[in-house]
Protein backbone atom coordinates (compact mmCIF):
# COMPACT_ATOMS: atom_id res chain seq x y z
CA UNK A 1 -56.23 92.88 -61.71
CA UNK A 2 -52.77 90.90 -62.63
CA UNK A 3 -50.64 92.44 -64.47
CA UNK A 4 -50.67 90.04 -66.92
CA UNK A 5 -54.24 90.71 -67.48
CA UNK A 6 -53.67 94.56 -67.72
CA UNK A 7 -50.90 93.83 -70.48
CA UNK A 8 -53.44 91.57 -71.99
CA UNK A 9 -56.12 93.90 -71.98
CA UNK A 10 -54.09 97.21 -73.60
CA UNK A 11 -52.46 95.28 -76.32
CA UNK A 12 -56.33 93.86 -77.42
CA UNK A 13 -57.72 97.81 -76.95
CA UNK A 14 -54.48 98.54 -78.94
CA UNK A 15 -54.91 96.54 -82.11
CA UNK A 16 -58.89 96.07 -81.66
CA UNK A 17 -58.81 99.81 -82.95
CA UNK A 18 -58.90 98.35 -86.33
CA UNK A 19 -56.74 100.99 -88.87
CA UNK A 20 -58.99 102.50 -91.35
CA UNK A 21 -58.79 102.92 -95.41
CA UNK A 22 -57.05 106.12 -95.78
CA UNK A 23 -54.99 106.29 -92.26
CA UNK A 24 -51.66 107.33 -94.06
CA UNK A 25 -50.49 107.50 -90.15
CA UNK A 26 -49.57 103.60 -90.06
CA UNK A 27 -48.17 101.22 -92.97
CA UNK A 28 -50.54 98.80 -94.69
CA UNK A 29 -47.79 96.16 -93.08
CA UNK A 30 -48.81 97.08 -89.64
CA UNK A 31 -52.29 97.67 -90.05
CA UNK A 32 -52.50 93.72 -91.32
CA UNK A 33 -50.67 92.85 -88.37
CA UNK A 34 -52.41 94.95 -85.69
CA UNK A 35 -55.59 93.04 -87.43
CA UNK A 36 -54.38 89.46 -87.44
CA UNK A 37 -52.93 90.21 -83.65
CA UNK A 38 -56.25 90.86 -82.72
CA UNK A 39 -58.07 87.91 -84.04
CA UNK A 40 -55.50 85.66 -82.74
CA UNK A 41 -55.59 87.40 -78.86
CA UNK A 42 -59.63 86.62 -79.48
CA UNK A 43 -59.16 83.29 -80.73
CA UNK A 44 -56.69 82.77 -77.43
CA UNK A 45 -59.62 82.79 -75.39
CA UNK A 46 -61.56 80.23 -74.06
CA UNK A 47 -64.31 81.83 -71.84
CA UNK A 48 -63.25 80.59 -68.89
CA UNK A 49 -61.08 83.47 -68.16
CA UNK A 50 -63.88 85.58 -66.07
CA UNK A 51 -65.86 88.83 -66.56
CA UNK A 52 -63.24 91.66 -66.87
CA UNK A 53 -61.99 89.27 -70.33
CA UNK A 54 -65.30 89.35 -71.87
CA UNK A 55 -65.77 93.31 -70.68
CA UNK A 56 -62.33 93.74 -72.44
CA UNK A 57 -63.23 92.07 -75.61
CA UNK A 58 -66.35 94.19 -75.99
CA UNK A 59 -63.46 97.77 -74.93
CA UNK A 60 -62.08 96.72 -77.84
CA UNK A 61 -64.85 97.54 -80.26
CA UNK A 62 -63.88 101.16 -81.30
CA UNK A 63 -63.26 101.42 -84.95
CA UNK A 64 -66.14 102.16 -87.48
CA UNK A 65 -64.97 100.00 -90.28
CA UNK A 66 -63.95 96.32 -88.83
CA UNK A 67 -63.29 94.53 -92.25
CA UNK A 68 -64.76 91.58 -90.43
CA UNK A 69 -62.71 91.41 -87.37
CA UNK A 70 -65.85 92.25 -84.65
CA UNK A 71 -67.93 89.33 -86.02
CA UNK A 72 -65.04 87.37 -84.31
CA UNK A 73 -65.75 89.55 -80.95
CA UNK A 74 -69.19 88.55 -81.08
CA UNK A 75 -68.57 84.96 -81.18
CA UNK A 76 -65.56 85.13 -78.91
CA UNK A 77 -68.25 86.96 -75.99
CA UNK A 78 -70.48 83.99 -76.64
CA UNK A 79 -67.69 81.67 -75.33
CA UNK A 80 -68.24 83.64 -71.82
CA UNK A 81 -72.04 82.58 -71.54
CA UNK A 82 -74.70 84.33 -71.70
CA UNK A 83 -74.18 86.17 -68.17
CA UNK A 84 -71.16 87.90 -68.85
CA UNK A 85 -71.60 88.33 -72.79
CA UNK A 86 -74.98 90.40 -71.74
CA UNK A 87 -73.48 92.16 -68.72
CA UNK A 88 -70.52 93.41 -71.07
CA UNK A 89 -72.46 94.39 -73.81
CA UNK A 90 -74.43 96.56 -71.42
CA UNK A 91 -71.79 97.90 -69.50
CA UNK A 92 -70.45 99.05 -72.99
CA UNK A 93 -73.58 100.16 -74.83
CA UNK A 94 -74.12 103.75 -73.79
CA UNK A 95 -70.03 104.29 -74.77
CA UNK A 96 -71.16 102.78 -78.70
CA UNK A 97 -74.41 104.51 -78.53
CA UNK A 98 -72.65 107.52 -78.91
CA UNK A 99 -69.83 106.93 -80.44
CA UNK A 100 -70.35 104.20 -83.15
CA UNK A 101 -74.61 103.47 -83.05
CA UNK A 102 -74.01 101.12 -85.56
CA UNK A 103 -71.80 98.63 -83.58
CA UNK A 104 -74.69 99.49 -80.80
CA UNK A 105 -77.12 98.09 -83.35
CA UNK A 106 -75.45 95.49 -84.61
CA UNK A 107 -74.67 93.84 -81.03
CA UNK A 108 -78.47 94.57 -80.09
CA UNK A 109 -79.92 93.11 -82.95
CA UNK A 110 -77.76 90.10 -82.14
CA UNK A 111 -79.61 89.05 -78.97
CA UNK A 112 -82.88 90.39 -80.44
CA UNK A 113 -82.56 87.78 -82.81
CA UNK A 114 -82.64 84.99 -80.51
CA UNK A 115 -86.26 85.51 -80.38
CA UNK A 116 -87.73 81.56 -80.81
CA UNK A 117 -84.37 80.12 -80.99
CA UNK A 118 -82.54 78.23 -78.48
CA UNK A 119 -80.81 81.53 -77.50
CA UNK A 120 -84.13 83.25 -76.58
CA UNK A 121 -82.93 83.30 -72.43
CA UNK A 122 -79.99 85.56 -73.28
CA UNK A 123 -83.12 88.22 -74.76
CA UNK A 124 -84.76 87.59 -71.10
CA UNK A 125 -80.99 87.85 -68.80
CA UNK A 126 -80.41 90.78 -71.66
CA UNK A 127 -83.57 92.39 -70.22
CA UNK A 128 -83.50 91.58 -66.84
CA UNK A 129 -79.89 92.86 -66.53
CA UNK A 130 -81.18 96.23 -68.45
CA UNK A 131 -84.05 96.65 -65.83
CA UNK A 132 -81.51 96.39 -62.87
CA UNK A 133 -78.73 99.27 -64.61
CA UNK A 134 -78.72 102.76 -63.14
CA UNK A 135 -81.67 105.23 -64.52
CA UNK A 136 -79.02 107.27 -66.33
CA UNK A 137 -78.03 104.29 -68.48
CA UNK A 138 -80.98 102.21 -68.25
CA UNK A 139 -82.57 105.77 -70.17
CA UNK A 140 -79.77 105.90 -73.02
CA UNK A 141 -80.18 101.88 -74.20
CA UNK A 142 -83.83 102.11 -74.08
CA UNK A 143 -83.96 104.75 -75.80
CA UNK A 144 -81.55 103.46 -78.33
CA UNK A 145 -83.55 100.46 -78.50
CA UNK A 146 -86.80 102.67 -79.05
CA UNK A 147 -85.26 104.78 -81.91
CA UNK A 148 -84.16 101.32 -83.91
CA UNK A 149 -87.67 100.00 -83.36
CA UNK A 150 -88.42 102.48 -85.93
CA UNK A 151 -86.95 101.77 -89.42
CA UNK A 152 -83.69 101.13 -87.51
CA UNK A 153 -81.86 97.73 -86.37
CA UNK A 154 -84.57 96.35 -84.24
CA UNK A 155 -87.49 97.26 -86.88
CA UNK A 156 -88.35 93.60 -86.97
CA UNK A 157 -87.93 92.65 -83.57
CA UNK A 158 -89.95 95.75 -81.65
CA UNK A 159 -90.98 94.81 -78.25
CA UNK A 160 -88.17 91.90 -77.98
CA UNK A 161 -85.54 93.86 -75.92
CA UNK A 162 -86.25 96.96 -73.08
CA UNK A 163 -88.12 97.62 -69.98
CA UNK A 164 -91.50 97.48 -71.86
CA UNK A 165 -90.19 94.15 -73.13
CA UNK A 166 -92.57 91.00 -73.07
């Protein structure tokens, strides 16, 4: 990776930790800047930068409470195509799983929602890419994707994304 790139990538991880109500640790000056830097490095990009951008993007999803700011990362992956948006997403998911399910859920129900829409081939590269991960992780998503079947994210879309997928 280019240096440039690596700069890149820590200042987006940097201010895509969107500060929270309450954090008396930074300024309300800086935590507006931190969250307007970060919609501007998204808006920088065009998708034609390569994989390791659009994994970055999705590294910089750590923060519970967004205030908007990761609907722009979800339409900034799209930019990628459907290949890398799905391959970072999955690379990702077992890291939100655990530590912030409801990101995990909201990017899930995302692609689940292209069910009978002209985005309906990212569910199927979604799913083929998810049958092709290692057991270990393959095991966590699914069984993510299981648990939000019931009353959960995916509650209206059951059967749309996972191995047992149709």
């Amino acid at each position: 990776m280019s240096e440039a790139f690596e700069n890149w990538k820590n200042e987006l991880v940097a201010v895509g930790n969107i500060v929270q109500d309450g954090d008396e640790t930074v300024a309300v000056e800086e935590a507006h800047r931190r969250f307007r830097r970060y919609i501007e490095l998204l808006d920088s990009l065009t998708g034609r930068e390569g994989y390791e951008y659009a994994l970055a993007v999705m590294q910089s999803v750590q923060a519970a409470h967004d205030y908007g700011a990761y609907q722009t990362t979800g339409h900034t992956l799209w930019r990628f195509g459907e290949e890398a948006y799905c391959r970072a997403i999955l690379h990702e998911l077992p890291r939100l799983i655990q530590t912030l399910p409801d990101w995990a859920g909201d990017f899930l129900v995302c692609i689940a929602n292209g069910a009978g829409t002209k985005n309906e081939s990212t569910i199927h590269r979604f799913n083929d890419l998810l049958s092709k991960l290692d057991r270990r992780n393959r095991s966590i998503i699914e069984q993510f994707i299981a648990e939000q079947e019931d009353d959960g994210w995916l509650d209206d879309q059951v059967g749309v994304l996972g191995g047992d997928a149709k």
